[in-house]
N, C-alpha and C. Protein backbone atom coordinates (compact mmCIF):
# COMPACT_ATOMS: atom_id res chain seq x y z
N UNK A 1 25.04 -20.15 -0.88
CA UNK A 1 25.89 -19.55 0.14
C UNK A 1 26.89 -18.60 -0.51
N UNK A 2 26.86 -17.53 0.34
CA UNK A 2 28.02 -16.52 -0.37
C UNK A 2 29.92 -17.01 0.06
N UNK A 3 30.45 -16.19 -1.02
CA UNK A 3 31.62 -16.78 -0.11
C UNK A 3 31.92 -16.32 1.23
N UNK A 4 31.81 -15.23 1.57
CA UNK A 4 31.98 -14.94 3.05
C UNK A 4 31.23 -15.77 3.87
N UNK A 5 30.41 -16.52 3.45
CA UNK A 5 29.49 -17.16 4.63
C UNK A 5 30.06 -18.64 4.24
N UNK A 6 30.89 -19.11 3.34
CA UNK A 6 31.54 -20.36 2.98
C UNK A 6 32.86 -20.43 4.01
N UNK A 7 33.02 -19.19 3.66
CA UNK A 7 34.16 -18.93 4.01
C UNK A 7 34.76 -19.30 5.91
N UNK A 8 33.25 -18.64 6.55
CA UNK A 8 32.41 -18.41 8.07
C UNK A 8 32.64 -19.71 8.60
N UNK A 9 32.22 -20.75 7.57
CA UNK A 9 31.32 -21.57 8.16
C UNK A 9 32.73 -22.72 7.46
N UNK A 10 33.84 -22.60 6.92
CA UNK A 10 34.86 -23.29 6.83
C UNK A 10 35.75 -23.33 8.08
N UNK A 11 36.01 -21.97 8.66
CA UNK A 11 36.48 -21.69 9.85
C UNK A 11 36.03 -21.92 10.83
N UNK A 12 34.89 -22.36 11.30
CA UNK A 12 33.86 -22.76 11.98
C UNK A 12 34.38 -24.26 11.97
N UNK A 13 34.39 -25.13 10.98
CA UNK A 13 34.35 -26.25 11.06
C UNK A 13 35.86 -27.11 11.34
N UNK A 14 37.08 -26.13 10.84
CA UNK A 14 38.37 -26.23 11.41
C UNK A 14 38.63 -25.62 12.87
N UNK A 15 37.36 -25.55 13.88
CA UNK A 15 37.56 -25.23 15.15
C UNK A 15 37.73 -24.15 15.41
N UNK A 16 37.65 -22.73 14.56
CA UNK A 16 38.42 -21.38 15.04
C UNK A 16 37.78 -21.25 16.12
N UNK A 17 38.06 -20.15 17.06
CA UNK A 17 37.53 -19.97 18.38
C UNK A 17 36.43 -19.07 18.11
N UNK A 18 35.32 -19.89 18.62
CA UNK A 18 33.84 -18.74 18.44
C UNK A 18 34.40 -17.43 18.76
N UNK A 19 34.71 -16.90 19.61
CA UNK A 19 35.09 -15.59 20.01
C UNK A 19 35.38 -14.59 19.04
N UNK A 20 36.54 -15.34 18.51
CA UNK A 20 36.81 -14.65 16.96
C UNK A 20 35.92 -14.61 16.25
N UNK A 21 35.01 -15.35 15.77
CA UNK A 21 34.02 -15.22 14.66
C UNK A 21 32.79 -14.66 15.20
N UNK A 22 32.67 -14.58 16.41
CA UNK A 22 31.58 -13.52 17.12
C UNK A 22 31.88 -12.44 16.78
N UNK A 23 33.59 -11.80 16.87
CA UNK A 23 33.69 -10.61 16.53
C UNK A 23 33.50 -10.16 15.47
N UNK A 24 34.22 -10.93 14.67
CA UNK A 24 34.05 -10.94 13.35
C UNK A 24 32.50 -10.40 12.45
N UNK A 25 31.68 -10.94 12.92
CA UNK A 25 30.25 -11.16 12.56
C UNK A 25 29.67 -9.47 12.92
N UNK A 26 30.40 -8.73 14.65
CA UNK A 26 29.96 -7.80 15.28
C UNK A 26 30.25 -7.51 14.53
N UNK A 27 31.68 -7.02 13.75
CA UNK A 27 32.59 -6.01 13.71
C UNK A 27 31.57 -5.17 11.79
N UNK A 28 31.13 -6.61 11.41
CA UNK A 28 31.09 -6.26 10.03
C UNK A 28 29.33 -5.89 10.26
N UNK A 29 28.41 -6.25 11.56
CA UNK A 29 27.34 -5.45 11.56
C UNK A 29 27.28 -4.04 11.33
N UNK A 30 28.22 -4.28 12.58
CA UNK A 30 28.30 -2.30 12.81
C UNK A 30 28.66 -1.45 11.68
N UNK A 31 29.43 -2.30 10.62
CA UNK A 31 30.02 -1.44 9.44
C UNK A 31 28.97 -1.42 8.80
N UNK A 32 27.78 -2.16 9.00
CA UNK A 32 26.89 -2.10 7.68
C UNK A 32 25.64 -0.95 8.34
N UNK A 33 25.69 -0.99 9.85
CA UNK A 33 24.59 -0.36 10.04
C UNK A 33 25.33 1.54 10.13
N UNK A 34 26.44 1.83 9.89
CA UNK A 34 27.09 3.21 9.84
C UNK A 34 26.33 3.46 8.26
N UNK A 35 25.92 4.76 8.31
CA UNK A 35 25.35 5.01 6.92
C UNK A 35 26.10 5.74 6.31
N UNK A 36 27.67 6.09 6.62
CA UNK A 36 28.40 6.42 5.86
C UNK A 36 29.86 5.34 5.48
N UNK A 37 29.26 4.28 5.71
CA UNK A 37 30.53 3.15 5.35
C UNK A 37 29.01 2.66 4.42
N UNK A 38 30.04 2.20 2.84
CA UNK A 38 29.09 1.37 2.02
C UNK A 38 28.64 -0.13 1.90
N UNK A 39 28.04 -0.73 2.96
CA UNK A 39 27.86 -1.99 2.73
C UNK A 39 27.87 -3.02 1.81
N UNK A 40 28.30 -4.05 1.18
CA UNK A 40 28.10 -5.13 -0.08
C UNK A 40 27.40 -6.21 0.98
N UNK A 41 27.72 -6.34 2.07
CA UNK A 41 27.54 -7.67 2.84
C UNK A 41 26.29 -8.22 2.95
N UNK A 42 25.88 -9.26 2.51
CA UNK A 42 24.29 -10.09 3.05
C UNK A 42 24.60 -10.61 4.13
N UNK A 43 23.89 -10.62 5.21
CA UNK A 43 23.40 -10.93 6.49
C UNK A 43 21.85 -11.88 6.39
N UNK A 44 22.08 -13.10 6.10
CA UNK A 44 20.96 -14.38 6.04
C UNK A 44 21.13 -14.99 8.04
N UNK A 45 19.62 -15.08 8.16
CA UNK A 45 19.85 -15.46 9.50
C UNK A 45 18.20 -17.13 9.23
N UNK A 46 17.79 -17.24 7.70
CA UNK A 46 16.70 -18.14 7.57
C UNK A 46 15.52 -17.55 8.10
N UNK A 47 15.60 -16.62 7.95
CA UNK A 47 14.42 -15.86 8.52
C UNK A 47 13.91 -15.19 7.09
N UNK A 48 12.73 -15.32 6.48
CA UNK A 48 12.11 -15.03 5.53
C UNK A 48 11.91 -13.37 5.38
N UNK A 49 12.40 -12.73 4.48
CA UNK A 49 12.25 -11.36 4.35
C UNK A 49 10.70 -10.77 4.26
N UNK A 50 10.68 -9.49 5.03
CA UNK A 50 9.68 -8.79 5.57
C UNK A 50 8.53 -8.60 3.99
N UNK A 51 7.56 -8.70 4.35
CA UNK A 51 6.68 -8.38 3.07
C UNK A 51 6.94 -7.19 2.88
N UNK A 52 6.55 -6.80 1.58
CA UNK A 52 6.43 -5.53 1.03
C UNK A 52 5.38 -4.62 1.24
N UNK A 53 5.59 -3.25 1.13
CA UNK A 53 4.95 -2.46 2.15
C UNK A 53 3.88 -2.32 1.85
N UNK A 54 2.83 -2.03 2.01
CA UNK A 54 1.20 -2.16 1.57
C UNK A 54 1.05 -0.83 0.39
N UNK A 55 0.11 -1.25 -0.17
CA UNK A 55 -0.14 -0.12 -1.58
C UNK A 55 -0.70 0.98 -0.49
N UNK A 56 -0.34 2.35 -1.39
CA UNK A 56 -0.89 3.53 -0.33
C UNK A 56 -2.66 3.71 -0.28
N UNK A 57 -2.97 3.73 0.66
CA UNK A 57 -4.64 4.04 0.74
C UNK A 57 -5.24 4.79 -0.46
N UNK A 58 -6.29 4.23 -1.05
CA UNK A 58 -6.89 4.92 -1.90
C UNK A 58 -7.72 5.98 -1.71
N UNK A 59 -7.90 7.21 -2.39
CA UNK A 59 -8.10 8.74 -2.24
C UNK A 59 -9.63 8.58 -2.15
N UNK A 60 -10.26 9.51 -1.21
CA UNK A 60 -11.10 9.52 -0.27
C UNK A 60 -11.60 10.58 -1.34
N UNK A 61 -13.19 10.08 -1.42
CA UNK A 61 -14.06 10.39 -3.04
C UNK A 61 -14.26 12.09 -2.54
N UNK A 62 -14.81 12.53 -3.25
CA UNK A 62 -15.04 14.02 -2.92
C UNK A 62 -16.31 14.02 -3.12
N UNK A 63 -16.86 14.63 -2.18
CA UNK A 63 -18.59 15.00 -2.29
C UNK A 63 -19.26 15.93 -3.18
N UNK A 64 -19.89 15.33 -3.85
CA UNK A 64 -20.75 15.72 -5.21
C UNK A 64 -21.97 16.42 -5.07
N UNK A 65 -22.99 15.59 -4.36
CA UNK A 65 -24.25 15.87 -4.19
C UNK A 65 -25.03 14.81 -3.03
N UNK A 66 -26.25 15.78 -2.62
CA UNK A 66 -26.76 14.64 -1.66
C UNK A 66 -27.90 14.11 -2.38
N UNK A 67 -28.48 13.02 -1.27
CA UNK A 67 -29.56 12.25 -2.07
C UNK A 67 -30.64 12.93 -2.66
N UNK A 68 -31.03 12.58 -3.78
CA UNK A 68 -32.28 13.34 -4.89
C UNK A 68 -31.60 14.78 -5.68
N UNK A 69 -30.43 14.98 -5.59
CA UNK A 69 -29.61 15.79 -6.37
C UNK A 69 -28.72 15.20 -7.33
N UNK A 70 -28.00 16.13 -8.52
CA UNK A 70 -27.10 15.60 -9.47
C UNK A 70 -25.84 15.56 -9.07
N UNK A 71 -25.17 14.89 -9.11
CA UNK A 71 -23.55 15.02 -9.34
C UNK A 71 -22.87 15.34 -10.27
N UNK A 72 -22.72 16.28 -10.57
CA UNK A 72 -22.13 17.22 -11.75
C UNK A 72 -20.07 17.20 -11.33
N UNK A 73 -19.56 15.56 -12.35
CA UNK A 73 -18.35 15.88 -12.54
C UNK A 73 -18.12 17.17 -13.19
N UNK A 74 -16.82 17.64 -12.65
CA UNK A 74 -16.03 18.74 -13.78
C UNK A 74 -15.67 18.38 -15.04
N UNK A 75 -15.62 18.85 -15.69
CA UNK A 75 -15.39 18.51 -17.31
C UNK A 75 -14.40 18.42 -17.64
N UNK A 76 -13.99 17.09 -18.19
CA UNK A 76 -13.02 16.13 -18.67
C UNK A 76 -12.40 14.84 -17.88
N UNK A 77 -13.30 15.09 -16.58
CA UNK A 77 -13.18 13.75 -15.55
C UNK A 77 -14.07 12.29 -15.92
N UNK A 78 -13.27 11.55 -15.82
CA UNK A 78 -13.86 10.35 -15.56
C UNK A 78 -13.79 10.13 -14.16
N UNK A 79 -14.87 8.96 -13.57
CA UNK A 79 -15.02 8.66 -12.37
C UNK A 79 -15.69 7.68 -11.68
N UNK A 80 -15.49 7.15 -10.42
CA UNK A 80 -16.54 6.48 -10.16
C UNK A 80 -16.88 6.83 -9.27
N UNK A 81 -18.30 7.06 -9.35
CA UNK A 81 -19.38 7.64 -7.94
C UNK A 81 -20.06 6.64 -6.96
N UNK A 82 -19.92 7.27 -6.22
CA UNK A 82 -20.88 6.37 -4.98
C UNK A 82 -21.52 7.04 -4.03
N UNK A 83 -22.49 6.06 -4.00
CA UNK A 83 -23.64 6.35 -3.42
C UNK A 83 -23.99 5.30 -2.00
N UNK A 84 -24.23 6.08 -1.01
CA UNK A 84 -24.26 5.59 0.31
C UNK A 84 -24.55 6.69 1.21
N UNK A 85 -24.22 5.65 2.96
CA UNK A 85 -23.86 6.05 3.59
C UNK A 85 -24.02 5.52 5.14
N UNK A 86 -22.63 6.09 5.90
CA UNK A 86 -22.29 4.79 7.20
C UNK A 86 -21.52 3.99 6.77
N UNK A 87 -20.29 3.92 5.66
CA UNK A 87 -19.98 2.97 5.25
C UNK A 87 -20.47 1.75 4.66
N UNK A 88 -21.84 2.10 3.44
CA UNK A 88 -22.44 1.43 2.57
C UNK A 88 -22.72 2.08 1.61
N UNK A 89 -22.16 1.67 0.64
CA UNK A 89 -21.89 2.32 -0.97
C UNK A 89 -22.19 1.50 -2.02
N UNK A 90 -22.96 1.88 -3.03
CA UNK A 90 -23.21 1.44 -4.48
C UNK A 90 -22.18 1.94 -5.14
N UNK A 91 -21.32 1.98 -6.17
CA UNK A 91 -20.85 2.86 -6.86
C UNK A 91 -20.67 2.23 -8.89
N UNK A 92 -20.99 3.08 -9.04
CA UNK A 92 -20.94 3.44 -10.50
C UNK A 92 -19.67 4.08 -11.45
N UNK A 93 -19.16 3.12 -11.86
CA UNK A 93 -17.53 3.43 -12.65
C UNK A 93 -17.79 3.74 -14.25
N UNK A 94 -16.75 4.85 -14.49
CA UNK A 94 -16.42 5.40 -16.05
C UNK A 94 -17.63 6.41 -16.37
N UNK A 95 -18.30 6.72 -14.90
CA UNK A 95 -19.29 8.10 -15.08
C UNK A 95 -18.41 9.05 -15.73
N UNK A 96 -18.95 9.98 -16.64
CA UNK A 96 -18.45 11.66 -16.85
C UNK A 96 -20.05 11.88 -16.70
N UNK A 97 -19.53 13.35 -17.33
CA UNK A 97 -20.97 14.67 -16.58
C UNK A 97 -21.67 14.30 -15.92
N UNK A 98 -22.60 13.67 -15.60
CA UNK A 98 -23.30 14.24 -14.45
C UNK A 98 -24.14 12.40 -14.29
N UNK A 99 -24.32 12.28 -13.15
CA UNK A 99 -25.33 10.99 -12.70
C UNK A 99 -26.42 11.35 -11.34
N UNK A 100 -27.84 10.89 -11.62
CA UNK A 100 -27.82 11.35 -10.67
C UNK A 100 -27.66 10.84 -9.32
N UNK A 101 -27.79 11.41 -8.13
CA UNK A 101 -27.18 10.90 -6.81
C UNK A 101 -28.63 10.34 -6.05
N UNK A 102 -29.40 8.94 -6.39
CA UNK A 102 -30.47 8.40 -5.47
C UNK A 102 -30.53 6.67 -6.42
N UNK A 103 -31.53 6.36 -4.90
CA UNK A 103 -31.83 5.09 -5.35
C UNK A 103 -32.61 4.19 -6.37
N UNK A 104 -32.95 5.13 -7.59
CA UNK A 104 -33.12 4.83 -8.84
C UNK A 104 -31.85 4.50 -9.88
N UNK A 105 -31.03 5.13 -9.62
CA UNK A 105 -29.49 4.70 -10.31
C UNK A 105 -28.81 3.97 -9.38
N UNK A 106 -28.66 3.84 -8.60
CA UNK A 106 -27.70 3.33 -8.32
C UNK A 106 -27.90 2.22 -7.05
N UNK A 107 -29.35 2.15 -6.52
CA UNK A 107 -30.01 1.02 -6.05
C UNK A 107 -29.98 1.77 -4.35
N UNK A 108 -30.49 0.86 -3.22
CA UNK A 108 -30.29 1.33 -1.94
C UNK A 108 -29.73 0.79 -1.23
N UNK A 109 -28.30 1.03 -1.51
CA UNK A 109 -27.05 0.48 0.06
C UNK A 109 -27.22 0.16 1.18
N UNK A 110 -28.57 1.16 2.06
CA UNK A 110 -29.12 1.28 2.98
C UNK A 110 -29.99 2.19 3.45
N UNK A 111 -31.04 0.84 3.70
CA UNK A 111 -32.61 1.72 3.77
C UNK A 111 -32.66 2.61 4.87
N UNK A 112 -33.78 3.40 4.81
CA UNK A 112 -34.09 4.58 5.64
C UNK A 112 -33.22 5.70 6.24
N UNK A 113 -31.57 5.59 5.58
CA UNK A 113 -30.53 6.46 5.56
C UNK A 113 -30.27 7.49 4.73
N UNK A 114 -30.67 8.97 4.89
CA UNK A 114 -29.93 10.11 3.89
C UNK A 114 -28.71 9.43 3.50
N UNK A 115 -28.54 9.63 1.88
CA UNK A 115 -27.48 9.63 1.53
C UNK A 115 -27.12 10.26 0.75
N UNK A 116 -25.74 10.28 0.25
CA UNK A 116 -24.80 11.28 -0.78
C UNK A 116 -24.15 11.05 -1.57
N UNK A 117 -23.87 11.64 -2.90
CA UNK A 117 -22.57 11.06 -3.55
C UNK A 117 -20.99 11.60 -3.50
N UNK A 118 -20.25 10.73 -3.97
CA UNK A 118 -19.19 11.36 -3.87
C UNK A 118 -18.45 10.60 -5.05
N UNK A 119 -16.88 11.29 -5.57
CA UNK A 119 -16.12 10.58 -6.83
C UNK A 119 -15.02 10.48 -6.66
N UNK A 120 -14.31 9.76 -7.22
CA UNK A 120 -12.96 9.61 -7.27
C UNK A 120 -12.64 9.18 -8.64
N UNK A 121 -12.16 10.74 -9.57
CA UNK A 121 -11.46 10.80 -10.93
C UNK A 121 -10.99 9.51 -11.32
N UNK A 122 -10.87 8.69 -12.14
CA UNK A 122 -10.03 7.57 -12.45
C UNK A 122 -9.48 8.49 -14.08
N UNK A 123 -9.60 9.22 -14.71
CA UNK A 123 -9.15 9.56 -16.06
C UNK A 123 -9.36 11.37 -16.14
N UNK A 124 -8.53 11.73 -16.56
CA UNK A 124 -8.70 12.89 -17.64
C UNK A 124 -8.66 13.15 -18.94
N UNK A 125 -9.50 13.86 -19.78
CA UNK A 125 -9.44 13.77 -21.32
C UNK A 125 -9.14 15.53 -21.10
């Protein structure tokens, strides 16, 4: 417990008049939610703090080649390619130059579907 909330909850227990400590409680919200007054104050209500915000979406591969063609990274990329499509992907990590884009490398995600490759850099040399 902080001291202000020792402090709350001492006055509380010597009877002060809720009223007062209602205000009290308002008076020092409002100061914290003004974004030009500098807050120190914790505000605990036992309510478990909000999770942390989700990692940002990972970068959407770039299209290489379609099925029975090469995928020719740019030079000095590392990457991992994938191969699919409809939202069914094989993919192949720490490719450079070139792999090719069909179901001899990289197997069939899903039958009787054209598919394509695409990469997403993980390194530069």
């Amino acid at each position: 417990m902080t001291t202000a909330t020792m402090a709350l909850a001492e006055l509380a227990e010597k009877g002060a008049d809720v009223d007062v400590l209602r205000q009290m409680v308002q008076f020092t919200a409002q100061r914290c939610i003004d974004p030009q007054v500098a807050c120190s104050y914790v505000i605990t209500s036992g309510v478990a703090a909000p999770p942390p915000p989700p990692p940002p979406p990972a970068p959407a591969p770039i299209p290489c080649a379609n099925e029975g063609s090469v995928c020719i990274l740019p030079a000095g990329i590392t990457a991992t390619v994938s191969y699919g499509a409809n939202l069914k992907f094989f993919s192949k990590t720490g490719v450079t130059g070139s792999i090719g884009c069909n179901n001899a490398t990289f197997g069939d995600p899903i039958s009787g579907i054209v598919k394509s490759c695409g990469y997403v850099g993980t390194s530069r040399t």
